[in-house]
PDB file of N, CA and C in Angstrom:
ATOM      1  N   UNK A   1      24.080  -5.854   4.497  1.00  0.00           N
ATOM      2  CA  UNK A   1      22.911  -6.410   3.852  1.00  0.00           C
ATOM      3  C   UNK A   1      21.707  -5.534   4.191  1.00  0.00           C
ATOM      4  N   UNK A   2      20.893  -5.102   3.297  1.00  0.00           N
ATOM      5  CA  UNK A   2      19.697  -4.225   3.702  1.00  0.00           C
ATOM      6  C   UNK A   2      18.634  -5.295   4.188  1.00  0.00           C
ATOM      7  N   UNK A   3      17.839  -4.686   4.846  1.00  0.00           N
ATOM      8  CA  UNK A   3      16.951  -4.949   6.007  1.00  0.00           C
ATOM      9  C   UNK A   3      15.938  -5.649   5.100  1.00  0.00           C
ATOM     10  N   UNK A   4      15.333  -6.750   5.387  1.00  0.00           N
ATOM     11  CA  UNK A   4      13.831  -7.228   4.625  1.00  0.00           C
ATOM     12  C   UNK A   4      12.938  -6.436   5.234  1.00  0.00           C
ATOM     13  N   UNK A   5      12.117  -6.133   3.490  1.00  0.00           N
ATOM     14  CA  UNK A   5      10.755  -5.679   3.840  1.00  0.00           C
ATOM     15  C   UNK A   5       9.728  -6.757   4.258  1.00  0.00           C
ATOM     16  N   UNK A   6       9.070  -5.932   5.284  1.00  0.00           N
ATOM     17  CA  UNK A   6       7.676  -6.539   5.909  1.00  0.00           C
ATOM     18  C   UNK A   6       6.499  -7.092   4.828  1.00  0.00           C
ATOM     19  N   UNK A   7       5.995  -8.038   5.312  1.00  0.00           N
ATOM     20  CA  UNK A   7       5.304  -8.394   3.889  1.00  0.00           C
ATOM     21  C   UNK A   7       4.264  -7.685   3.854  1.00  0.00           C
ATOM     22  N   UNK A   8       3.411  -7.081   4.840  1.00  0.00           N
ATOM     23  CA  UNK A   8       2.766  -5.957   4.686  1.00  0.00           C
ATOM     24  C   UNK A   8       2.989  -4.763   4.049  1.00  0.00           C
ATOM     25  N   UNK A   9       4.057  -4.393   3.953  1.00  0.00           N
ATOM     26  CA  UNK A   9       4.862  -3.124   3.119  1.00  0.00           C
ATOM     27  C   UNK A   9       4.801  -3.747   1.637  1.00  0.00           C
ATOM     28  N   UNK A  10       5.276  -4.725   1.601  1.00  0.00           N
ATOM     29  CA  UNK A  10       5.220  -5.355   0.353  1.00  0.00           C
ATOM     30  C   UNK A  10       4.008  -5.796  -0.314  1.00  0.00           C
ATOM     31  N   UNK A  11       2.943  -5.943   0.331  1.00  0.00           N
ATOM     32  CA  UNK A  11       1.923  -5.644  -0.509  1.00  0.00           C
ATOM     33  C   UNK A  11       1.154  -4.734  -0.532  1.00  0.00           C
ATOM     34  N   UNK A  12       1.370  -3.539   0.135  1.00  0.00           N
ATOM     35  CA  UNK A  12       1.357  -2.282  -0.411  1.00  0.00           C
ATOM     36  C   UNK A  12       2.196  -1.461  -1.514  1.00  0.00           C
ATOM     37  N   UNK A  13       2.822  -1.674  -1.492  1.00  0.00           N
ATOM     38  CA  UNK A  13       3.944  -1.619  -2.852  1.00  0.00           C
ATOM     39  C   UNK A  13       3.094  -1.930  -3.984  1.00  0.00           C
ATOM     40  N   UNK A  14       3.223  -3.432  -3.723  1.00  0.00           N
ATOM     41  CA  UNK A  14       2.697  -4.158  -4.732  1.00  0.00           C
ATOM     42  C   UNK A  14       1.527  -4.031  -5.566  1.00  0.00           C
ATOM     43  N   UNK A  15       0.664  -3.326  -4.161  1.00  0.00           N
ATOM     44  CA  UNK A  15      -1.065  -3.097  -5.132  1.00  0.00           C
ATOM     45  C   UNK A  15      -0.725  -1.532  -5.389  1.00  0.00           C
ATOM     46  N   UNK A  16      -0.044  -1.239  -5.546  1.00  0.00           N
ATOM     47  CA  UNK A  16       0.045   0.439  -5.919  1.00  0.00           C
ATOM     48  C   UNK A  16       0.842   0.405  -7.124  1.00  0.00           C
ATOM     49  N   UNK A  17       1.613  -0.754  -7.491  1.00  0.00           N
ATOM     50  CA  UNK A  17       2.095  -0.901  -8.945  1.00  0.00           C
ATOM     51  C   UNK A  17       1.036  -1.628  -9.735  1.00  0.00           C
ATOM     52  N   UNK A  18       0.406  -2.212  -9.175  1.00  0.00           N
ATOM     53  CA  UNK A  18      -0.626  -2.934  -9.785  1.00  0.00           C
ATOM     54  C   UNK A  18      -1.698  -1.828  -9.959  1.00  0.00           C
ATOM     55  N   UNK A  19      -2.088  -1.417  -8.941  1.00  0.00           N
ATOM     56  CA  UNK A  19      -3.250  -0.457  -8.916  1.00  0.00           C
ATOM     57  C   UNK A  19      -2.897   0.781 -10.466  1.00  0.00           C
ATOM     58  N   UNK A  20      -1.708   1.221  -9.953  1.00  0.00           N
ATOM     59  CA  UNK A  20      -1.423   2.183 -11.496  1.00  0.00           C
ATOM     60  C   UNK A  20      -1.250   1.834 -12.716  1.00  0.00           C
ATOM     61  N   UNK A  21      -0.985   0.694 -13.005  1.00  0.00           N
ATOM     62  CA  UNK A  21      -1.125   0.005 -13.887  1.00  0.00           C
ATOM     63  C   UNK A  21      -1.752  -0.568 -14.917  1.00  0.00           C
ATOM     64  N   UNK A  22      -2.848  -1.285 -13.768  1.00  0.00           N
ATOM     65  CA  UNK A  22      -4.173  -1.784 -14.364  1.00  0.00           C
ATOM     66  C   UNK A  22      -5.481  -0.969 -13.852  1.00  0.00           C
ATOM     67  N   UNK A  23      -5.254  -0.567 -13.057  1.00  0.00           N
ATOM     68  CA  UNK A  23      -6.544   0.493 -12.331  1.00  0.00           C
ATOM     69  C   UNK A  23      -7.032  -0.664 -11.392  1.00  0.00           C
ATOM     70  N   UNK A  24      -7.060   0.435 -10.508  1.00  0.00           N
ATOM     71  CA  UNK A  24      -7.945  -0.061  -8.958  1.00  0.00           C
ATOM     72  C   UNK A  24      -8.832  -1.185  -9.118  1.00  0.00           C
ATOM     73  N   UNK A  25      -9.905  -1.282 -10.138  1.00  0.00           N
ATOM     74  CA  UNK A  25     -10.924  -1.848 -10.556  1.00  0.00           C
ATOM     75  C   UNK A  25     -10.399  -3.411 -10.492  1.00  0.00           C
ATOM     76  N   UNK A  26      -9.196  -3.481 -11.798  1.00  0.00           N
ATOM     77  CA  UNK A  26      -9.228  -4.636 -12.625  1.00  0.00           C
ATOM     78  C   UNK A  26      -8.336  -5.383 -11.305  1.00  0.00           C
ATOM     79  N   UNK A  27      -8.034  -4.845 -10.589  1.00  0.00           N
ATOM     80  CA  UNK A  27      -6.760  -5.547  -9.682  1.00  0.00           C
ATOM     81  C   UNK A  27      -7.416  -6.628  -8.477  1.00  0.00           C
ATOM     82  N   UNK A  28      -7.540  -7.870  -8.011  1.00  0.00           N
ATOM     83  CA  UNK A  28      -8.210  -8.269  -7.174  1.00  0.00           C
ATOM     84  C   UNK A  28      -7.421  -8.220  -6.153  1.00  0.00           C
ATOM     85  N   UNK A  29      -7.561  -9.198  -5.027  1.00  0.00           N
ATOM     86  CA  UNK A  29      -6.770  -9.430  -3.899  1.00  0.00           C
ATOM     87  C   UNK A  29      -5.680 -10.648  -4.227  1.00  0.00           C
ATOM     88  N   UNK A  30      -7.030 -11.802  -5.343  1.00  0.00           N
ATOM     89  CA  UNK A  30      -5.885 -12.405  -6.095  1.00  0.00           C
ATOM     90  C   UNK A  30      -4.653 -12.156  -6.824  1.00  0.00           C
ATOM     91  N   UNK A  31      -5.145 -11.344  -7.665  1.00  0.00           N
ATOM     92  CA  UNK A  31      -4.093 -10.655  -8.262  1.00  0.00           C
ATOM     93  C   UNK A  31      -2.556 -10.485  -7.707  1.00  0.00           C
ATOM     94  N   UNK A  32      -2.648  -9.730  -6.461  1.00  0.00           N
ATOM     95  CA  UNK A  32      -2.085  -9.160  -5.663  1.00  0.00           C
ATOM     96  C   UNK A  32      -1.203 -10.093  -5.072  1.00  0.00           C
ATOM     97  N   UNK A  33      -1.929 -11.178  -4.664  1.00  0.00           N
ATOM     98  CA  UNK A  33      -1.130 -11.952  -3.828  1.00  0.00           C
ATOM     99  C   UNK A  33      -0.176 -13.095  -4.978  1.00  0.00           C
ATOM    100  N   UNK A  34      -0.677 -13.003  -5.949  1.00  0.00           N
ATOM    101  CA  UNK A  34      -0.530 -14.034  -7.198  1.00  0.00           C
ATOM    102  C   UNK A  34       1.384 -13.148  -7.495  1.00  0.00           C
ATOM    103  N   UNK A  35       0.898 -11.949  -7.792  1.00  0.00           N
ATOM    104  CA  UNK A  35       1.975 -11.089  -7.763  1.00  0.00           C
ATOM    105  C   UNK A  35       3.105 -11.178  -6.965  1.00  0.00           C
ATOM    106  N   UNK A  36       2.897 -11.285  -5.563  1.00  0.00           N
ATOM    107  CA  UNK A  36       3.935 -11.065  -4.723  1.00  0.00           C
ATOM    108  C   UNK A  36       4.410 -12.642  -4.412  1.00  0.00           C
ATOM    109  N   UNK A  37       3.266 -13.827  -4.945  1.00  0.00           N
ATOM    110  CA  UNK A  37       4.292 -15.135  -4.676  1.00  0.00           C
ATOM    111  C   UNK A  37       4.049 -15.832  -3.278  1.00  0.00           C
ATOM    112  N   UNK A  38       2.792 -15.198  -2.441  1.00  0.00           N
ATOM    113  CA  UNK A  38       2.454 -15.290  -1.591  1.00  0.00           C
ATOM    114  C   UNK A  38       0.453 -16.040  -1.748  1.00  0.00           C
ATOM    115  N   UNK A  39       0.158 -16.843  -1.038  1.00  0.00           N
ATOM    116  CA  UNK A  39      -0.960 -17.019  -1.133  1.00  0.00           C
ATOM    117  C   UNK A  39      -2.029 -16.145  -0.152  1.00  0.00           C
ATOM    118  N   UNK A  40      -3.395 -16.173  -0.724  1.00  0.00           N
ATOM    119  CA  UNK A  40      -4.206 -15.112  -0.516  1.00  0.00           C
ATOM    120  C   UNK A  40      -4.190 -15.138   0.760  1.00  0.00           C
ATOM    121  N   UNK A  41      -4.929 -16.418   1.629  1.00  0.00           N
ATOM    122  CA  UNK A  41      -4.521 -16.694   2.987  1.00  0.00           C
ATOM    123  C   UNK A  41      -3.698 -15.701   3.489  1.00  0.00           C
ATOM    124  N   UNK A  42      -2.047 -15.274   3.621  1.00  0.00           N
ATOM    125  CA  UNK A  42      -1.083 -14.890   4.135  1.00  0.00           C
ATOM    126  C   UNK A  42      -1.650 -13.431   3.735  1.00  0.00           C
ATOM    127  N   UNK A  43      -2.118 -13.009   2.139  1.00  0.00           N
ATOM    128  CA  UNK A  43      -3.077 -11.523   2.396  1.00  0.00           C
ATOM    129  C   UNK A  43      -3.613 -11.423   3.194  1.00  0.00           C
ATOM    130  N   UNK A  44      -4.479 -11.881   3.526  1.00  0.00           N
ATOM    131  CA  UNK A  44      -5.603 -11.544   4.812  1.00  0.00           C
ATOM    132  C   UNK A  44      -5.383 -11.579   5.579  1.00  0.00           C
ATOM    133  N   UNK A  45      -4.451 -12.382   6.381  1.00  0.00           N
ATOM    134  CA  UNK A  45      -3.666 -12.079   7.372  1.00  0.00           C
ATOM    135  C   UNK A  45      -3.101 -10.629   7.706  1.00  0.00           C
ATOM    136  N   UNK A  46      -2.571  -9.844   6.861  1.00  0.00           N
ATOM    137  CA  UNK A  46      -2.257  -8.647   6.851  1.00  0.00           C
ATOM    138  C   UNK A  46      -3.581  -7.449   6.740  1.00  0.00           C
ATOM    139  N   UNK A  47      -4.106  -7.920   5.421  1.00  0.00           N
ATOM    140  CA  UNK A  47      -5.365  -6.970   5.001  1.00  0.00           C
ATOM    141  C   UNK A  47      -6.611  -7.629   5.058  1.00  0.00           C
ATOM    142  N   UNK A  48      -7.617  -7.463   5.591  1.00  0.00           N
ATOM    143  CA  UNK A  48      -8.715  -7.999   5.771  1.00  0.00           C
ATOM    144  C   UNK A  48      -9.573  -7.696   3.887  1.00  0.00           C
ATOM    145  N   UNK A  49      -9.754  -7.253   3.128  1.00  0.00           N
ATOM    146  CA  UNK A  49      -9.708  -7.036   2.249  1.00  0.00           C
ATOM    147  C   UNK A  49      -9.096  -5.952   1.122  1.00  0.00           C
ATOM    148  N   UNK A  50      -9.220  -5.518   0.411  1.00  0.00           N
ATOM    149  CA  UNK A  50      -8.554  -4.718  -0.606  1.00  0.00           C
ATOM    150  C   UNK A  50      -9.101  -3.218  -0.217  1.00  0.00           C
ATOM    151  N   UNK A  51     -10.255  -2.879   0.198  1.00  0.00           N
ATOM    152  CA  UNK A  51     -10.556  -1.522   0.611  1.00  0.00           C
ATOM    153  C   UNK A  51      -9.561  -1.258   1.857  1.00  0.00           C
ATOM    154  N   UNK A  52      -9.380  -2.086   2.536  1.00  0.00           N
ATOM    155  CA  UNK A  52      -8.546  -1.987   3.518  1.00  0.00           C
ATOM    156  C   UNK A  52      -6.720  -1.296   3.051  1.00  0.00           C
ATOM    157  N   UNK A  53      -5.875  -2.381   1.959  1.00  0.00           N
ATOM    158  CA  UNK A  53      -5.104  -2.143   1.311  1.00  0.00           C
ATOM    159  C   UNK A  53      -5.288  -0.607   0.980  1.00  0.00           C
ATOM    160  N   UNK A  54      -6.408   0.389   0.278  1.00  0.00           N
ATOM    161  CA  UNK A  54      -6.845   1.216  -0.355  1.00  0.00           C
ATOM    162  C   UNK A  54      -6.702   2.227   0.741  1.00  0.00           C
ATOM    163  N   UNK A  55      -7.331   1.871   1.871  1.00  0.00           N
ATOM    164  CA  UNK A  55      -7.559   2.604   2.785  1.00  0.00           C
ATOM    165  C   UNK A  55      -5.951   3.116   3.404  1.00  0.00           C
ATOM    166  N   UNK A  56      -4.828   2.306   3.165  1.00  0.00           N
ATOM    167  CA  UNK A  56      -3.590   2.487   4.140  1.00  0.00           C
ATOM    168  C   UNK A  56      -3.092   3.143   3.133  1.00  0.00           C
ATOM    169  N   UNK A  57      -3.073   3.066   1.327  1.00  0.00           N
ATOM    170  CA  UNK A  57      -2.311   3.495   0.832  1.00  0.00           C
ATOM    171  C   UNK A  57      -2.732   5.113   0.892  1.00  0.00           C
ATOM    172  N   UNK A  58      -4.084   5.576   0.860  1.00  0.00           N
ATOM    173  CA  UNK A  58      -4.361   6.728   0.874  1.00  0.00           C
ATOM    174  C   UNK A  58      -3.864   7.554   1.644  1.00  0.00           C
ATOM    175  N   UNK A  59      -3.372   6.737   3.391  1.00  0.00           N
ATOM    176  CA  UNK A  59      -3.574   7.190   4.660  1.00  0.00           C
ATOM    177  C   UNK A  59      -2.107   7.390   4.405  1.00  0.00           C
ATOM    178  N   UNK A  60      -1.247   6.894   3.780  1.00  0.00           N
ATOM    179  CA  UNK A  60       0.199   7.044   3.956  1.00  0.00           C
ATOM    180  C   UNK A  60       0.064   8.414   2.507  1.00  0.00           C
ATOM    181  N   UNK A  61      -0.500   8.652   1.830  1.00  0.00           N
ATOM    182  CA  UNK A  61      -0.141   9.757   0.496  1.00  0.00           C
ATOM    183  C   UNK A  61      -0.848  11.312   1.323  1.00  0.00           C
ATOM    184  N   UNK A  62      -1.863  10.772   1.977  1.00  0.00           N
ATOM    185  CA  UNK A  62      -2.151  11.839   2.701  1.00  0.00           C
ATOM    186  C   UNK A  62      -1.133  12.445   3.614  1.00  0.00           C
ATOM    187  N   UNK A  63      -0.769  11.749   4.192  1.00  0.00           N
ATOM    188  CA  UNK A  63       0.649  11.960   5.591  1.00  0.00           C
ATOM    189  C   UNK A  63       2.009  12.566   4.831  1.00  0.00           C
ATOM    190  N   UNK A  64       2.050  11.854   3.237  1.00  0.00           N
ATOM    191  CA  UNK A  64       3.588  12.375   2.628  1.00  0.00           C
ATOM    192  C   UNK A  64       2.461  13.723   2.034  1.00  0.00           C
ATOM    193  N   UNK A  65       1.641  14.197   1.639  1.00  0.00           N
ATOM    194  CA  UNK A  65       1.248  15.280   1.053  1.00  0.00           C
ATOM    195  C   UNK A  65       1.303  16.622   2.234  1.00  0.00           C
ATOM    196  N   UNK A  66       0.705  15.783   3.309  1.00  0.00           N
ATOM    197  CA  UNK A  66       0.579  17.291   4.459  1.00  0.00           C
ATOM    198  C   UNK A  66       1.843  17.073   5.112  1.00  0.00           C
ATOM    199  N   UNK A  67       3.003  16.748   5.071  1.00  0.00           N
ATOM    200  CA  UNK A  67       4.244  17.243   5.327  1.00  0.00           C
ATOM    201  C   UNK A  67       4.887  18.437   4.340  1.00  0.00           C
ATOM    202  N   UNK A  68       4.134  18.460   3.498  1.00  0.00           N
ATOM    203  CA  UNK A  68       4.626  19.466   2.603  1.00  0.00           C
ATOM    204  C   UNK A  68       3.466  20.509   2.285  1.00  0.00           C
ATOM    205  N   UNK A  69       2.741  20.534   2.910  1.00  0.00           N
ATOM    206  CA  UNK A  69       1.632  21.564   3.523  1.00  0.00           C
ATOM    207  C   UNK A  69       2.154  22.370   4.957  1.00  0.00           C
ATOM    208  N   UNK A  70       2.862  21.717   5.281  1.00  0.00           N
ATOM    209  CA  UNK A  70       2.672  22.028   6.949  1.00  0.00           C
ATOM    210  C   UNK A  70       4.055  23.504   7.325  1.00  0.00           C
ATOM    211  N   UNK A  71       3.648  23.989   7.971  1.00  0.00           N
ATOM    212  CA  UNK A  71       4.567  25.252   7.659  1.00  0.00           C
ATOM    213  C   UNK A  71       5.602  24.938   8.834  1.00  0.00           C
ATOM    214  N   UNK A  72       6.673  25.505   7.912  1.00  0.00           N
ATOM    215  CA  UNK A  72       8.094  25.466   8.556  1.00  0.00           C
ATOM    216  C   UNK A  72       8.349  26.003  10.651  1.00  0.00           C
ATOM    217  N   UNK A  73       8.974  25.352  10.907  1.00  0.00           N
ATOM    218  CA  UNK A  73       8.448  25.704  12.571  1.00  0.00           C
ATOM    219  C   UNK A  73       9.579  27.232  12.492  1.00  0.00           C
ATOM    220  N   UNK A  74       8.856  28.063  13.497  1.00  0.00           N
ATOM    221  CA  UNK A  74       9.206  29.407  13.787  1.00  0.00           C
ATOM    222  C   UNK A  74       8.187  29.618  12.701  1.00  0.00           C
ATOM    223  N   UNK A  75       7.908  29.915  11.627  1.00  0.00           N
ATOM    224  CA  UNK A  75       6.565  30.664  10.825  1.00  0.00           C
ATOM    225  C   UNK A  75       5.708  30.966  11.414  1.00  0.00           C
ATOM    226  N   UNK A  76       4.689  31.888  11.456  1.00  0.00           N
ATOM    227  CA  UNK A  76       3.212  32.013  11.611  1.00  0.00           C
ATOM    228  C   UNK A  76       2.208  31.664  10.533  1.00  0.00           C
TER     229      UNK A  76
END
């Protein structure tokens, strides 16, 4: 049986299908949580608001982008 995702993972997922979708803008926190079946409450618990959400998804595209920046070990 595969492992459950964290519901934190899961609403990062979630606002990044939403986010591409509808754009950053139109997407609330409601939205989000309306989406995943979860009430907002149990959001905030995880994300203190949606810049926050914004803030982790960036922080994780940044981290998968400079792994593939980063030069092979033995290189100069």
């Amino acid at each position: 049986m595969a492992p459950r995702i964290k519901t934190r993972d899961r609403i990062a997922q979630a606002s990044l299908e939403l986010f591409n979708a509808q754009g950053e803008r139109s997407v609330t926190t409601n939205h989000i949580a309306t989406h995943l079946g979860i009430s907002p409450g149990n959001l905030y618990y995880h994300y203190p608001n949606k810049q926050a959400i914004i803030a982790e998804l960036f922080a994780e595209y940044e981290s998968h982008v400079e792994s593939f920046l980063r030069l092979p070990e033995g290189r100069v």
